[in-house]
PDB file of N, CA and C in Angstrom:
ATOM      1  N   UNK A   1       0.853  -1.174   0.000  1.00  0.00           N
ATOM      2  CA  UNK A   1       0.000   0.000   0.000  1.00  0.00           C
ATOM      3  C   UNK A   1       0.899   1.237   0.000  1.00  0.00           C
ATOM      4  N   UNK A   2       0.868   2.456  -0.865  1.00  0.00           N
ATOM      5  CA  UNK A   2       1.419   3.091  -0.928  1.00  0.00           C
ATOM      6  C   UNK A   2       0.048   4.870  -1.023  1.00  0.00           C
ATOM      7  N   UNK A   3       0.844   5.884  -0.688  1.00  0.00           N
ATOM      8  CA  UNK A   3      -0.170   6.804  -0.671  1.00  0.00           C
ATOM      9  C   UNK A   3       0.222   7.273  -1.830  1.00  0.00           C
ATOM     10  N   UNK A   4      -0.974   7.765  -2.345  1.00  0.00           N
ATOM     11  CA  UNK A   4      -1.111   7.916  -4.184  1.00  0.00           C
ATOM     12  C   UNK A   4      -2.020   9.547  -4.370  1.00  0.00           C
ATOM     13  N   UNK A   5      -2.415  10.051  -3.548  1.00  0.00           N
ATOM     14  CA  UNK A   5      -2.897  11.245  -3.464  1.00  0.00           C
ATOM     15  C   UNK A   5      -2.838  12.156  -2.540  1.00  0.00           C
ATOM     16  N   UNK A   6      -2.323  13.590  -2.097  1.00  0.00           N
ATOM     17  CA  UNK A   6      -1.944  14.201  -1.178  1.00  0.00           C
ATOM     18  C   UNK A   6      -3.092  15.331  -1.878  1.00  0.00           C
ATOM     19  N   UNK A   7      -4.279  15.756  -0.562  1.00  0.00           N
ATOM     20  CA  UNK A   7      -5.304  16.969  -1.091  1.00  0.00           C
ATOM     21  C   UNK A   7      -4.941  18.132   0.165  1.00  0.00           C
ATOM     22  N   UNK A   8      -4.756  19.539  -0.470  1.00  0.00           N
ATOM     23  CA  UNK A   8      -4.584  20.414   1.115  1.00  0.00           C
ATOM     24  C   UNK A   8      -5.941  21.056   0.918  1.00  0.00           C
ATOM     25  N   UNK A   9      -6.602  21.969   1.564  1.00  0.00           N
ATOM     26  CA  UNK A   9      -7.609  22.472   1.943  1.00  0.00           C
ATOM     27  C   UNK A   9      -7.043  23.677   2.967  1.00  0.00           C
ATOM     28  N   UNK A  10      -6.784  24.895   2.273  1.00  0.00           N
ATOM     29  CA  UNK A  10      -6.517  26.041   3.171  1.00  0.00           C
ATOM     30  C   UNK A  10      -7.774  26.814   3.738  1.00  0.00           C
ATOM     31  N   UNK A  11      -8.661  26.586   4.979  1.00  0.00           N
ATOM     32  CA  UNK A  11      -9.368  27.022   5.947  1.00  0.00           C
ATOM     33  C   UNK A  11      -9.081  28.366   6.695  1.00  0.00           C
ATOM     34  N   UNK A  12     -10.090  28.848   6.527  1.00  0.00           N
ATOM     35  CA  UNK A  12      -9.942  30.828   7.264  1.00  0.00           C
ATOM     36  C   UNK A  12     -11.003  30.629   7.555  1.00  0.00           C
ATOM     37  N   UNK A  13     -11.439  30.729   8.263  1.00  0.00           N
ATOM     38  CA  UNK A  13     -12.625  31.327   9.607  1.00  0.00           C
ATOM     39  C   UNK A  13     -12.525  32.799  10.155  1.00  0.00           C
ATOM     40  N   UNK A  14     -13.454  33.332   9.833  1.00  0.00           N
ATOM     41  CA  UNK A  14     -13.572  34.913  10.508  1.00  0.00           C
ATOM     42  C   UNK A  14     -13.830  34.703  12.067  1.00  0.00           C
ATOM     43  N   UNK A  15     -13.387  35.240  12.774  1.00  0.00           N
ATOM     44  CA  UNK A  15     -13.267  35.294  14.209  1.00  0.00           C
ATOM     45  C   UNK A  15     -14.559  36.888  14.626  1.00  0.00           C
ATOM     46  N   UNK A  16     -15.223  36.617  15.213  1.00  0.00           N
ATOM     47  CA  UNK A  16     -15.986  37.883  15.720  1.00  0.00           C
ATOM     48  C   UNK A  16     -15.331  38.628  16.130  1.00  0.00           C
ATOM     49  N   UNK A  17     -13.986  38.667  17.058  1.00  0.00           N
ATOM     50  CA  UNK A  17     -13.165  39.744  17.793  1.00  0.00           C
ATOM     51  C   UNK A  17     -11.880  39.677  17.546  1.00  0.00           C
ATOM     52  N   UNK A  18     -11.250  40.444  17.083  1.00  0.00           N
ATOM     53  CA  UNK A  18      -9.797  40.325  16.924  1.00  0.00           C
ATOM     54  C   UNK A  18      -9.400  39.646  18.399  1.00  0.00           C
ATOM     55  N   UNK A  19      -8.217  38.964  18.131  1.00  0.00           N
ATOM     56  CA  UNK A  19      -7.999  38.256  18.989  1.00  0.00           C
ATOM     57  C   UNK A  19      -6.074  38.504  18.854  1.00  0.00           C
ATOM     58  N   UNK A  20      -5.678  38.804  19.823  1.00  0.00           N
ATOM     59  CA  UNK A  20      -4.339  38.983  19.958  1.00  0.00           C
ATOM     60  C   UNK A  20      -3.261  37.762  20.770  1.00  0.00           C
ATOM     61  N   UNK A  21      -3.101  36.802  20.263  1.00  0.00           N
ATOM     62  CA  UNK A  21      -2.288  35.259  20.835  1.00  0.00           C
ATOM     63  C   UNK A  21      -1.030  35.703  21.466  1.00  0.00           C
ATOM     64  N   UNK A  22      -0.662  35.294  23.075  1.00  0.00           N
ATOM     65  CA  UNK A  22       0.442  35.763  23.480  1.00  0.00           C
ATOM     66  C   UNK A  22       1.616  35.181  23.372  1.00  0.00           C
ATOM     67  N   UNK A  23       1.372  33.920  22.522  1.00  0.00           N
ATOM     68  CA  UNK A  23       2.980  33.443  21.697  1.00  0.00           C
ATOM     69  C   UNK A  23       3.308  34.019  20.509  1.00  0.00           C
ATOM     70  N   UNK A  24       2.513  35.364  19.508  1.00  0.00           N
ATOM     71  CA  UNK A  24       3.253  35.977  18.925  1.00  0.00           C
ATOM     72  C   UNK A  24       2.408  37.128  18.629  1.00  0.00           C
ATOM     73  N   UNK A  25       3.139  38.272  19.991  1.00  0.00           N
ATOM     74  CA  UNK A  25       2.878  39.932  20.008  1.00  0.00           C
ATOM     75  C   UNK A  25       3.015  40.436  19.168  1.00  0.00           C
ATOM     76  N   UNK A  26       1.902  41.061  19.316  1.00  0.00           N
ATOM     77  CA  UNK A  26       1.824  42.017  18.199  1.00  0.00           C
ATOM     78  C   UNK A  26       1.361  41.341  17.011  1.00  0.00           C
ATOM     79  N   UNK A  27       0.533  40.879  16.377  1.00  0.00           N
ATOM     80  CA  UNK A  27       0.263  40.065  15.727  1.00  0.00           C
ATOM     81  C   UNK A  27      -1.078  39.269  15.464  1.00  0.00           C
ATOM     82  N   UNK A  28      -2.247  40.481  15.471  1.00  0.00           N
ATOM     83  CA  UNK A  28      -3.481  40.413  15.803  1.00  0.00           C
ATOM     84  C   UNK A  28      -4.198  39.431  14.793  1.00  0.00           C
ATOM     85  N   UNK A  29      -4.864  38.802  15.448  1.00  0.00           N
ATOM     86  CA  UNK A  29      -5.357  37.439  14.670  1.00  0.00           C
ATOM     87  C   UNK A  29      -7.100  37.813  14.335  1.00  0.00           C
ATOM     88  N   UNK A  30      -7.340  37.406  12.979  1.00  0.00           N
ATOM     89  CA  UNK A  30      -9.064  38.346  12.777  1.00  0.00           C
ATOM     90  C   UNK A  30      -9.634  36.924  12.016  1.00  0.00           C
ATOM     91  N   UNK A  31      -8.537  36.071  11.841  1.00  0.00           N
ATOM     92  CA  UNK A  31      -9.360  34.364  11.585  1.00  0.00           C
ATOM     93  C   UNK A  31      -8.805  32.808  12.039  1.00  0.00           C
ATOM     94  N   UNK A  32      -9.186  32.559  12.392  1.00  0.00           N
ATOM     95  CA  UNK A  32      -8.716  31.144  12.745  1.00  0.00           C
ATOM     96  C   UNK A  32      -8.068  30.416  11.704  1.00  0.00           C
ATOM     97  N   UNK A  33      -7.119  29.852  11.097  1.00  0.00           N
ATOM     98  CA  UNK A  33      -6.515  29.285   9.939  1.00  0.00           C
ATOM     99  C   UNK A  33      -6.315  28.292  10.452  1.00  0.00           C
ATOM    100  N   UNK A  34      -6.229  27.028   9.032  1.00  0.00           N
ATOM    101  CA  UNK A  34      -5.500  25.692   9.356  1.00  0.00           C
ATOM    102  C   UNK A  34      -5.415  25.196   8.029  1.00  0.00           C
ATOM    103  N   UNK A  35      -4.748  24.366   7.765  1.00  0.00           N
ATOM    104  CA  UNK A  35      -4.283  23.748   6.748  1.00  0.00           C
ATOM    105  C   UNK A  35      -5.041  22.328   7.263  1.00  0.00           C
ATOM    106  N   UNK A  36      -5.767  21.721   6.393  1.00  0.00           N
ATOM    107  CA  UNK A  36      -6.518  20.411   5.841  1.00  0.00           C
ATOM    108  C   UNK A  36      -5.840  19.430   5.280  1.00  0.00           C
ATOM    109  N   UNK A  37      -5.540  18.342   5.478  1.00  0.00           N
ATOM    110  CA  UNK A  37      -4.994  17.488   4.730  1.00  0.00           C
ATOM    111  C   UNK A  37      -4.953  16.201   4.665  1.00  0.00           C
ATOM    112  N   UNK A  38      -5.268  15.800   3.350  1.00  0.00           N
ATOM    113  CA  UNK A  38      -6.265  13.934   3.364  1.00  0.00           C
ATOM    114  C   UNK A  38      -4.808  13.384   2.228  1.00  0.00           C
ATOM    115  N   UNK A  39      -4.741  12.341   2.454  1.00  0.00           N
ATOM    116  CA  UNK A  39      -3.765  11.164   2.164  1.00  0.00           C
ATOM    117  C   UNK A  39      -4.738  10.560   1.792  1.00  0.00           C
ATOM    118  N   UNK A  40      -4.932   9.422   0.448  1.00  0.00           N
ATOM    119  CA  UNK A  40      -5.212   8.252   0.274  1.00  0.00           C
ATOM    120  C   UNK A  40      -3.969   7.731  -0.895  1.00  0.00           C
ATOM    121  N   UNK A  41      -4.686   6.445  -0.345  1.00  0.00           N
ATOM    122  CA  UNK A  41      -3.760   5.219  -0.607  1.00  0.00           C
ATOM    123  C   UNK A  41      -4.045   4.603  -1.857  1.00  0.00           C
ATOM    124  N   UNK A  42      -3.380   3.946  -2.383  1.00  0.00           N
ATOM    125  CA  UNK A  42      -4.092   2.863  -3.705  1.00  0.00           C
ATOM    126  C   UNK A  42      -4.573   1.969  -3.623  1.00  0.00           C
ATOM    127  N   UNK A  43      -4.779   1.765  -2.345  1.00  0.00           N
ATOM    128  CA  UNK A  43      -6.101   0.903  -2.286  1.00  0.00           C
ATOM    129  C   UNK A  43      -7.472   1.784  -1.835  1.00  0.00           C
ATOM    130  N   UNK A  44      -7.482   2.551  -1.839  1.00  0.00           N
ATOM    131  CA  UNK A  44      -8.624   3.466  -1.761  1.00  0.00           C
ATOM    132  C   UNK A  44      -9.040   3.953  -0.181  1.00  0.00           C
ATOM    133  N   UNK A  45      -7.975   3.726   0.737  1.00  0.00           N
ATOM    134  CA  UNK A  45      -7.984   3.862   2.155  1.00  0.00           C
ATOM    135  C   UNK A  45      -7.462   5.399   2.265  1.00  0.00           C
ATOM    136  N   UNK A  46      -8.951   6.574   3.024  1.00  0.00           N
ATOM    137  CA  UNK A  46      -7.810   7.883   2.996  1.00  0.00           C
ATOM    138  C   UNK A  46      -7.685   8.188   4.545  1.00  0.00           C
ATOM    139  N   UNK A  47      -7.151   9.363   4.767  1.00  0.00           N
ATOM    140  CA  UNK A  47      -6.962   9.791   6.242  1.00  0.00           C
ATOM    141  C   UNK A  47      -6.891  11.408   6.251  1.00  0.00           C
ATOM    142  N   UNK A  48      -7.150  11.848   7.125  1.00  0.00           N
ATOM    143  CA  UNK A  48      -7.424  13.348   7.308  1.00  0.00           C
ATOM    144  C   UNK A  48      -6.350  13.475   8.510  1.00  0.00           C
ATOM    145  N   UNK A  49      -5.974  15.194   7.958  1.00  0.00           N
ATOM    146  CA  UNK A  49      -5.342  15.618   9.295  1.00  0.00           C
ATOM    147  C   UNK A  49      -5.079  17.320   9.402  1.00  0.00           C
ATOM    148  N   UNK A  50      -4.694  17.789  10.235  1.00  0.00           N
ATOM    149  CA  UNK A  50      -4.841  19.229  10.032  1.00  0.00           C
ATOM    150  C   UNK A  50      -3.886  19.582  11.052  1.00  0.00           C
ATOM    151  N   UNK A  51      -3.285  21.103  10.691  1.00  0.00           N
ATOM    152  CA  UNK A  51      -2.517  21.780  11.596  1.00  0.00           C
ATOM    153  C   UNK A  51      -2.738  23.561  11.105  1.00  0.00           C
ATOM    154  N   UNK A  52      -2.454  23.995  12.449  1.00  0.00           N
ATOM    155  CA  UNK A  52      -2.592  25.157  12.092  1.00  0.00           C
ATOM    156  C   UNK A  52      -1.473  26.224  11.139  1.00  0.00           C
ATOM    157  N   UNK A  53      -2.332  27.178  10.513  1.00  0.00           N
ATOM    158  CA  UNK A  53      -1.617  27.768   9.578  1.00  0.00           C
ATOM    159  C   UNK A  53      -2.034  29.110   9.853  1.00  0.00           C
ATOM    160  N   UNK A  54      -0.722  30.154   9.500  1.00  0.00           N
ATOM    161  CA  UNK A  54      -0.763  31.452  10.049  1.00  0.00           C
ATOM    162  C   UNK A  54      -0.784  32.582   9.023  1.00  0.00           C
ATOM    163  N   UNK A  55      -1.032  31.866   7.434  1.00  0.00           N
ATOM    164  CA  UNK A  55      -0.840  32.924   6.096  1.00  0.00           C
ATOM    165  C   UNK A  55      -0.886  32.014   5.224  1.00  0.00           C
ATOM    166  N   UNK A  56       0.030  31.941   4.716  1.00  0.00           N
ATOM    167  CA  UNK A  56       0.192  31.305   3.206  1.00  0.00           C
ATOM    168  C   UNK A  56       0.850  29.930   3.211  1.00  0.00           C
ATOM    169  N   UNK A  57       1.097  29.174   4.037  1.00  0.00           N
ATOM    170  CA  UNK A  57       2.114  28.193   3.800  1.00  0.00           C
ATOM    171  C   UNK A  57       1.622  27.067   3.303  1.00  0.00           C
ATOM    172  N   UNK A  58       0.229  27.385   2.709  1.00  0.00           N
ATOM    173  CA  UNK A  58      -0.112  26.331   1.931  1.00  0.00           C
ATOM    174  C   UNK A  58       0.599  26.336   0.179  1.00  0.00           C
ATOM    175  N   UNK A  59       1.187  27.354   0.071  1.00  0.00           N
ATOM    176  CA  UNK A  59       1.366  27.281  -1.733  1.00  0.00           C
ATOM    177  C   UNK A  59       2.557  26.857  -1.404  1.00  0.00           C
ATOM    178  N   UNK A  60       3.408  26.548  -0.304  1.00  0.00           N
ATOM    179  CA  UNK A  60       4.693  25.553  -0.788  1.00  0.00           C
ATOM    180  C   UNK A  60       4.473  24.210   0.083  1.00  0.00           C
ATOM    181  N   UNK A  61       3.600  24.208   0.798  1.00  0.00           N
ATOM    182  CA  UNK A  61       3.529  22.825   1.845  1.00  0.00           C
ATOM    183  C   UNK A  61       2.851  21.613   0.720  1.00  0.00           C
ATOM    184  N   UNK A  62       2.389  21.920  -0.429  1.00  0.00           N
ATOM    185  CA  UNK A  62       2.438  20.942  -1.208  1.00  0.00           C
ATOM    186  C   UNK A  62       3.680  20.570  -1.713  1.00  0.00           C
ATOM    187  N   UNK A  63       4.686  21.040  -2.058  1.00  0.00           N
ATOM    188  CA  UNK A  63       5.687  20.631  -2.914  1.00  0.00           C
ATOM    189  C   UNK A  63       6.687  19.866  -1.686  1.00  0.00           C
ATOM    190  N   UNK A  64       6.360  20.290  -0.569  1.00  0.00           N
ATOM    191  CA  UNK A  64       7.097  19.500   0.794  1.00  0.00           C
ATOM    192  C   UNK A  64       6.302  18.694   0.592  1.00  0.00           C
ATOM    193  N   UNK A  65       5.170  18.159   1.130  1.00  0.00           N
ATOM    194  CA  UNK A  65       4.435  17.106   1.735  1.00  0.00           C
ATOM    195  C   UNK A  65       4.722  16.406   0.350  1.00  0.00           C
ATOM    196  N   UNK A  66       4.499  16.591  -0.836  1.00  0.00           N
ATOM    197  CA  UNK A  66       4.285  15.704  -2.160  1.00  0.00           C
ATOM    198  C   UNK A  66       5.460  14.710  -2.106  1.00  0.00           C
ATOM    199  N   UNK A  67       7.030  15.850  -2.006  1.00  0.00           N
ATOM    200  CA  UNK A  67       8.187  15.206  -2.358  1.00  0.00           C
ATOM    201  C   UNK A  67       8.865  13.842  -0.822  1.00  0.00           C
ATOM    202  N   UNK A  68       8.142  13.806   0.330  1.00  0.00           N
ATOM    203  CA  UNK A  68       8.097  13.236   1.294  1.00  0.00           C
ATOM    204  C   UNK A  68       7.567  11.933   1.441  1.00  0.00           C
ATOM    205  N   UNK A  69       6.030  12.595   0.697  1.00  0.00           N
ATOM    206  CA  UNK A  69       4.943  11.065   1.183  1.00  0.00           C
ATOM    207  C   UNK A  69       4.310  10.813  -0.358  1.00  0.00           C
ATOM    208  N   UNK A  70       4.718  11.241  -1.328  1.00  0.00           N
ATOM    209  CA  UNK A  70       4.266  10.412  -2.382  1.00  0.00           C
ATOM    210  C   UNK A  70       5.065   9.088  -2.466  1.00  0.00           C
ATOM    211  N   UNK A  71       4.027   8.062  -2.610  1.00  0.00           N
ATOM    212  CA  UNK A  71       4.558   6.609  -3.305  1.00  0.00           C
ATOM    213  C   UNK A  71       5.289   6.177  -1.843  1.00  0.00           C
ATOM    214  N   UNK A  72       5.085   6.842  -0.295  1.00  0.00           N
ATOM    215  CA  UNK A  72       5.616   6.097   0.687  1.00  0.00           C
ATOM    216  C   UNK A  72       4.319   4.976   1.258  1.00  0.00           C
ATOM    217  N   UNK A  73       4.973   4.306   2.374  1.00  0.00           N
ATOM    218  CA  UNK A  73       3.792   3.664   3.238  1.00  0.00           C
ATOM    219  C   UNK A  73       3.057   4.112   3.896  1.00  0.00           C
ATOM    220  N   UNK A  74       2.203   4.167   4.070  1.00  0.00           N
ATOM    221  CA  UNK A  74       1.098   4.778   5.134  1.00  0.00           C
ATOM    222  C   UNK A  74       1.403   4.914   6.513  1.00  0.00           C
ATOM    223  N   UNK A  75       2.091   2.998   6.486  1.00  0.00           N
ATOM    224  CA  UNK A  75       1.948   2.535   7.845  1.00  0.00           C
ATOM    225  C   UNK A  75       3.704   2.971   8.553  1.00  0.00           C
ATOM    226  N   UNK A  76       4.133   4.209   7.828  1.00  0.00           N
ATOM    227  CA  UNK A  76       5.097   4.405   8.484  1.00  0.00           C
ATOM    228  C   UNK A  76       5.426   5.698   9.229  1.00  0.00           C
ATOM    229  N   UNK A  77       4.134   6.082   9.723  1.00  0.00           N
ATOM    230  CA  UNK A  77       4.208   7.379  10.346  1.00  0.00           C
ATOM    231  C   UNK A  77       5.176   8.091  11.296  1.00  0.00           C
ATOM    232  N   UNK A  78       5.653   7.108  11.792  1.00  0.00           N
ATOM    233  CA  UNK A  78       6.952   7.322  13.062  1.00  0.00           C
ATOM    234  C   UNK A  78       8.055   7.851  11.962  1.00  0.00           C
ATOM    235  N   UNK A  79       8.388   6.617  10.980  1.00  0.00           N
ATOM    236  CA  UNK A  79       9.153   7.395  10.567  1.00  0.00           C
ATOM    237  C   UNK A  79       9.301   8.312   9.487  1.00  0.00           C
ATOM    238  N   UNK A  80       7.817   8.777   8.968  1.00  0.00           N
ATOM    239  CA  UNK A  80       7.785  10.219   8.303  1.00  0.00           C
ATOM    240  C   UNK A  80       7.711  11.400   9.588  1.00  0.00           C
ATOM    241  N   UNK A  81       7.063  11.257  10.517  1.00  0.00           N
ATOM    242  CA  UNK A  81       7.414  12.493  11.168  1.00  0.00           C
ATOM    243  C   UNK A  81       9.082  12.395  11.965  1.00  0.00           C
ATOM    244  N   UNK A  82       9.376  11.587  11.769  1.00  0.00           N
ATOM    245  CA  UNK A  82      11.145  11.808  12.232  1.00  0.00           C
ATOM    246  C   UNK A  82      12.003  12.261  10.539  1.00  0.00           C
ATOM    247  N   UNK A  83      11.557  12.408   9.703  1.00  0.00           N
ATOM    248  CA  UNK A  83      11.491  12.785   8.527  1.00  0.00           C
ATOM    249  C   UNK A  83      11.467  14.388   8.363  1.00  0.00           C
ATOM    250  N   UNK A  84      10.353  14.238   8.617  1.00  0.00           N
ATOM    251  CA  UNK A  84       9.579  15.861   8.549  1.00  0.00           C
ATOM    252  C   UNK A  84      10.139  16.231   9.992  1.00  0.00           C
ATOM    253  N   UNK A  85      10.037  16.316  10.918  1.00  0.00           N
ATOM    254  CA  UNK A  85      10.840  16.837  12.344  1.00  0.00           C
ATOM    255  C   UNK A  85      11.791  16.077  12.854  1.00  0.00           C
ATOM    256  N   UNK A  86      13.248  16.358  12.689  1.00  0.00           N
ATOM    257  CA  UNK A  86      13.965  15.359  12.966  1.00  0.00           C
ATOM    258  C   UNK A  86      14.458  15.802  14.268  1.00  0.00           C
ATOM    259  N   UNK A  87      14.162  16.926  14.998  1.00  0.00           N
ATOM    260  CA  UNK A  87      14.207  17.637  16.588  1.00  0.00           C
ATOM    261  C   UNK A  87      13.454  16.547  17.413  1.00  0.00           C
ATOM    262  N   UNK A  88      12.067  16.327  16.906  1.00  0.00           N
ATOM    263  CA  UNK A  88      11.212  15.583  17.297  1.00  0.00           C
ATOM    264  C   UNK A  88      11.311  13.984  16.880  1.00  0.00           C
ATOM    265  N   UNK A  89      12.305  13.432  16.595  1.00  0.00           N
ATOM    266  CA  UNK A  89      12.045  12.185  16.074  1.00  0.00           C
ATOM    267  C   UNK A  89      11.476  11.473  17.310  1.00  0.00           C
ATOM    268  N   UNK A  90      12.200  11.682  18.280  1.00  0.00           N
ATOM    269  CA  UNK A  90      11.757  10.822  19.819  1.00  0.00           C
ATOM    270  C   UNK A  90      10.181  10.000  19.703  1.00  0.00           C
ATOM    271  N   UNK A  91       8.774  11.284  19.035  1.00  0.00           N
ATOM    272  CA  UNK A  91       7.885  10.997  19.202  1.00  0.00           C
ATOM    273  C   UNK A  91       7.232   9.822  18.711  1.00  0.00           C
TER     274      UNK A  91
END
């Protein structure tokens, strides 16, 4: 089984109140963002997942995520995120 399709979905939500986050001042937040993202496989098995996003980093997080997890295993998540975060491999 190999993953055969990578879809992103860039999400903005309007927030009723500006909202100012105290891990980065100054830096007034007016929507909730996240980046969307479904994996399927060639056998027709998909998976969803999401993280947050703060602007644009969806027009290059395809050409990362593509060149990473196209044509890998599914079932090797440990070691794509020691891949993709190698600070974090521990996890």
């Amino acid at each position: 089984m190999k993953i055969s399709l990578i879809e992103l979905y860039h999400v903005s939500v309007p927030l009723a109140a500006t909202f100012w986050p105290t891990w980065i001042p100054g830096y007034p937040q007016t929507h909730n963002r996240f980046t969307l993202i479904r994996l399927v496989t060639d056998n027709g098995i998909d998976g969803w997942s999401a993280g947050s996003a703060m602007g644009k980093e969806r027009q290059s997080l395809g050409d990362l995520l593509g060149g990473y997890l196209m044509g890998a295993d599914p079932s090797g998540c440990q070691r794509d995120a020691a891949t993709l975060y190698p600070a974090r491999a521990g996890i």
